[in-house]
Protein backbone atom coordinates (compact mmCIF):
# COMPACT_ATOMS: atom_id res chain seq x y z
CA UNK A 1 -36.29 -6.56 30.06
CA UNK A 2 -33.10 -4.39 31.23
CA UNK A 3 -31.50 -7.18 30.96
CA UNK A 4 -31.95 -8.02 27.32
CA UNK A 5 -31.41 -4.69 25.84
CA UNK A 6 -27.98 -4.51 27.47
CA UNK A 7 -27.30 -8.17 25.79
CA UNK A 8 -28.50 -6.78 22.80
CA UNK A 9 -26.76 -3.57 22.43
CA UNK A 10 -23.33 -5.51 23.44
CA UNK A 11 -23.93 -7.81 21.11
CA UNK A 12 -24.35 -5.12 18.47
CA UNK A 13 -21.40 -3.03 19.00
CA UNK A 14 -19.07 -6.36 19.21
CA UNK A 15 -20.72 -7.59 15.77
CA UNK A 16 -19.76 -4.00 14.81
CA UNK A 17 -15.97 -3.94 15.90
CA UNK A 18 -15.86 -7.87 14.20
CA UNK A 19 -16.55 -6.51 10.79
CA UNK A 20 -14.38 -3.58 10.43
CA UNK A 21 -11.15 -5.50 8.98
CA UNK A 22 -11.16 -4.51 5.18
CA UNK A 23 -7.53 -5.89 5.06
CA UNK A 24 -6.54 -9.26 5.89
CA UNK A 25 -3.69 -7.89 8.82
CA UNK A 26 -5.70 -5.03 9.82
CA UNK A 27 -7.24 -4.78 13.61
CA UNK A 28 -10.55 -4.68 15.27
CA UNK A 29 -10.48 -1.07 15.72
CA UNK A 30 -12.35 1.46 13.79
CA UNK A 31 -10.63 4.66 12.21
CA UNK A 32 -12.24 7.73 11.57
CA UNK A 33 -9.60 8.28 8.91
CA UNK A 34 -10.07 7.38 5.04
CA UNK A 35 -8.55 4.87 2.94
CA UNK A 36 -7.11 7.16 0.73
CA UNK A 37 -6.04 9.65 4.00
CA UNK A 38 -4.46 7.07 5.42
CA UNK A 39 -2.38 5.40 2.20
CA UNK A 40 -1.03 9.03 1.34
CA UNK A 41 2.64 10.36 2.71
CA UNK A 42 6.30 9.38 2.00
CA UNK A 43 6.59 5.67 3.46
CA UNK A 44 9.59 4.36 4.19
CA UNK A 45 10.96 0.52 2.86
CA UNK A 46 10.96 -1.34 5.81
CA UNK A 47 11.15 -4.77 4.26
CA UNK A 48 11.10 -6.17 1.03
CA UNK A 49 10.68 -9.95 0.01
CA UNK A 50 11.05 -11.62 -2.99
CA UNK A 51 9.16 -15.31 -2.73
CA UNK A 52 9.58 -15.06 0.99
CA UNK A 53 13.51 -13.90 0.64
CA UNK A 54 14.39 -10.48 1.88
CA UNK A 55 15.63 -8.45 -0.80
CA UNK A 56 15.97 -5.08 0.83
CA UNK A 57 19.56 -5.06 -0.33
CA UNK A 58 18.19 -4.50 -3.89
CA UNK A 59 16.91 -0.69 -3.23
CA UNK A 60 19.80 0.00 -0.12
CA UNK A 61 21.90 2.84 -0.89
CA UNK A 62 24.63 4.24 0.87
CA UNK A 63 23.41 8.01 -0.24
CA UNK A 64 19.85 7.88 0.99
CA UNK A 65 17.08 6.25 2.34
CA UNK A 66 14.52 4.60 -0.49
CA UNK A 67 10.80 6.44 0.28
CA UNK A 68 7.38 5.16 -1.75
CA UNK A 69 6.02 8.70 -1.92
CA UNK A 70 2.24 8.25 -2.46
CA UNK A 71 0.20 11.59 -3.52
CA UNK A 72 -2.77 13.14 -5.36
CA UNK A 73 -2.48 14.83 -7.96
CA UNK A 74 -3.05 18.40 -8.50
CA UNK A 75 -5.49 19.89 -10.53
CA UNK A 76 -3.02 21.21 -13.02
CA UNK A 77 -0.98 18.40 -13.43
CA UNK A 78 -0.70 16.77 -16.73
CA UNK A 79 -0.68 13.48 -15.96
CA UNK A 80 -4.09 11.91 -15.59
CA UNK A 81 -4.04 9.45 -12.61
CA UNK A 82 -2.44 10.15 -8.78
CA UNK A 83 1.09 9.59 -8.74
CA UNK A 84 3.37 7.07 -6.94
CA UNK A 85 7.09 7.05 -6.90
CA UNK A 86 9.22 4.09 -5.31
CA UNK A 87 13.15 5.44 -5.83
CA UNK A 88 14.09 6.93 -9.05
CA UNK A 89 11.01 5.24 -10.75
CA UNK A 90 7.73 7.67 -11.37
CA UNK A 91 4.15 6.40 -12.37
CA UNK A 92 0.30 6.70 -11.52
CA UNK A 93 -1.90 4.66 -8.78
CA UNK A 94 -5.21 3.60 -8.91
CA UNK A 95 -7.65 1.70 -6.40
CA UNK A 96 -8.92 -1.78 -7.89
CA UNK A 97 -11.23 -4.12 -5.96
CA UNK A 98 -13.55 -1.57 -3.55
CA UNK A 99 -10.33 -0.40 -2.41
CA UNK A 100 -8.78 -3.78 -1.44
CA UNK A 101 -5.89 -3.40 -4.10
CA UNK A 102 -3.32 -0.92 -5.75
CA UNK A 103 -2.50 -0.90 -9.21
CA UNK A 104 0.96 0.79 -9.98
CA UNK A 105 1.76 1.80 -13.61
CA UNK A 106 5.24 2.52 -14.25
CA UNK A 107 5.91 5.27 -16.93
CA UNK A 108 9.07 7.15 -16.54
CA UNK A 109 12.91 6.06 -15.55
CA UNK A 110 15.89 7.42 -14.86
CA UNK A 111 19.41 6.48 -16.97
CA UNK A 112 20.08 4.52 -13.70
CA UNK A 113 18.76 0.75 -14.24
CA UNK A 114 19.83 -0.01 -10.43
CA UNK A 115 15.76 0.02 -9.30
CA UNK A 116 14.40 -1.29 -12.35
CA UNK A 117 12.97 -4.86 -11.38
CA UNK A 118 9.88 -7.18 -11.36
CA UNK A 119 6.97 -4.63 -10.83
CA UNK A 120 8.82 -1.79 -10.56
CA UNK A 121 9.42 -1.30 -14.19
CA UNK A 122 8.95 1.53 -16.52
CA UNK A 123 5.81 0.23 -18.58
CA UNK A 124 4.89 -2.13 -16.13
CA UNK A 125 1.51 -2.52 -14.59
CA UNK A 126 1.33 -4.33 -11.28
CA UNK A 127 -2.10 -4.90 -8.78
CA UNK A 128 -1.26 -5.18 -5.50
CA UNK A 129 -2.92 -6.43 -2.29
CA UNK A 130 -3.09 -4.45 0.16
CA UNK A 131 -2.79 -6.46 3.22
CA UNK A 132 -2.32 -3.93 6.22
CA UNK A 133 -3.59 -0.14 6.19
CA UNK A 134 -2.94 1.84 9.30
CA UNK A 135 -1.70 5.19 9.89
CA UNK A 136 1.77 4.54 10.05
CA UNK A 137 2.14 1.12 8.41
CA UNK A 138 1.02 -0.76 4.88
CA UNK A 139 1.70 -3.65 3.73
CA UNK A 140 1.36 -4.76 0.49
CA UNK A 141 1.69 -8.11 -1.76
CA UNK A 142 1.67 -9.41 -5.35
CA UNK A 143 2.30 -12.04 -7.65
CA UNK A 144 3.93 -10.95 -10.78
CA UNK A 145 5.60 -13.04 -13.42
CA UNK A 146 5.39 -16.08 -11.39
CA UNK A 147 7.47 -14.11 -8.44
CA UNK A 148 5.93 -13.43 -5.15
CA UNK A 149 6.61 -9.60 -3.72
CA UNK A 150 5.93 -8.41 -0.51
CA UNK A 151 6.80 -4.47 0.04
CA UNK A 152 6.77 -3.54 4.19
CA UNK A 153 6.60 0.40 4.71
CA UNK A 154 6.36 2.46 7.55
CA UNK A 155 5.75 6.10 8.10
């Protein structure tokens, strides 16, 4: 009888650490932290592909390093949404999907058109898929305008 109830309760917490992926890249392991916990901070462009190309060299510059700053907003901020800024160019995120996906709209620009590309322009909308979540990394892919983006960013 021992026996069984040790087979059991194994058999429960593996069944428990085998559903815990939300994302497709994500591991086994459970985290105490939230979603949104987790997905907020200044991230830092690792990688960037364009249909499987890397096109990193499309936000390098020589004067500073290009941060996705990801925040809530503040109660007396006028813009209604949380806001997301990748380089020079400002907008709001949302969640879509249970969580599973980011939508970025795009609303202001600087006089600089260096940044301004794909999903990353001002009156653009883009969902993305997030595809890895963890504290220090995320991962994130999209198909917009018949182009294939992947964005790599670490803490």
């Amino acid at each position: 009888m021992k026996t069984r109830i040790y087979i059991l309760s194994l058999t429960i917490i593996l069944t428990l650490f085998a559903g815990c992926r939300k994302y497709p890249e994500d591991t086994y392991f459970i985290t105490f932290r939230s979603v949104t916990k987790r997905l907020l901070g200044d991230w830092q462009i690792n990688d960037f592909k364009i249909n499987e190309t890397s096109s990193i060299n499309l936000f390098d510059t020589t004067e500073n390093q290009i941060i996705v700053q990801i925040n809530e907003s503040s109660p007396n901020n006028e813009v209604d949404g949380d806001l997301v800024k990748i380089a020079d160019v400002y907008g709001i995120w949302t969640y879509e999907n249970s969580q599973k996906q980011l939508k970025f709209q795009f609303y202001e620009q600087n006089n600089d058109a260096y940044y301004y590309f794909g999903p990353f322009t001002a009156g653009k909308t883009s969902i993305w898929d997030i595809q890895k979540l963890s504290i220090d990394e995320l991962w994130l892919e999209t198909n917009y305008e018949n182009k294939n983006y992947k964005l790599f960013l670490q803490i």
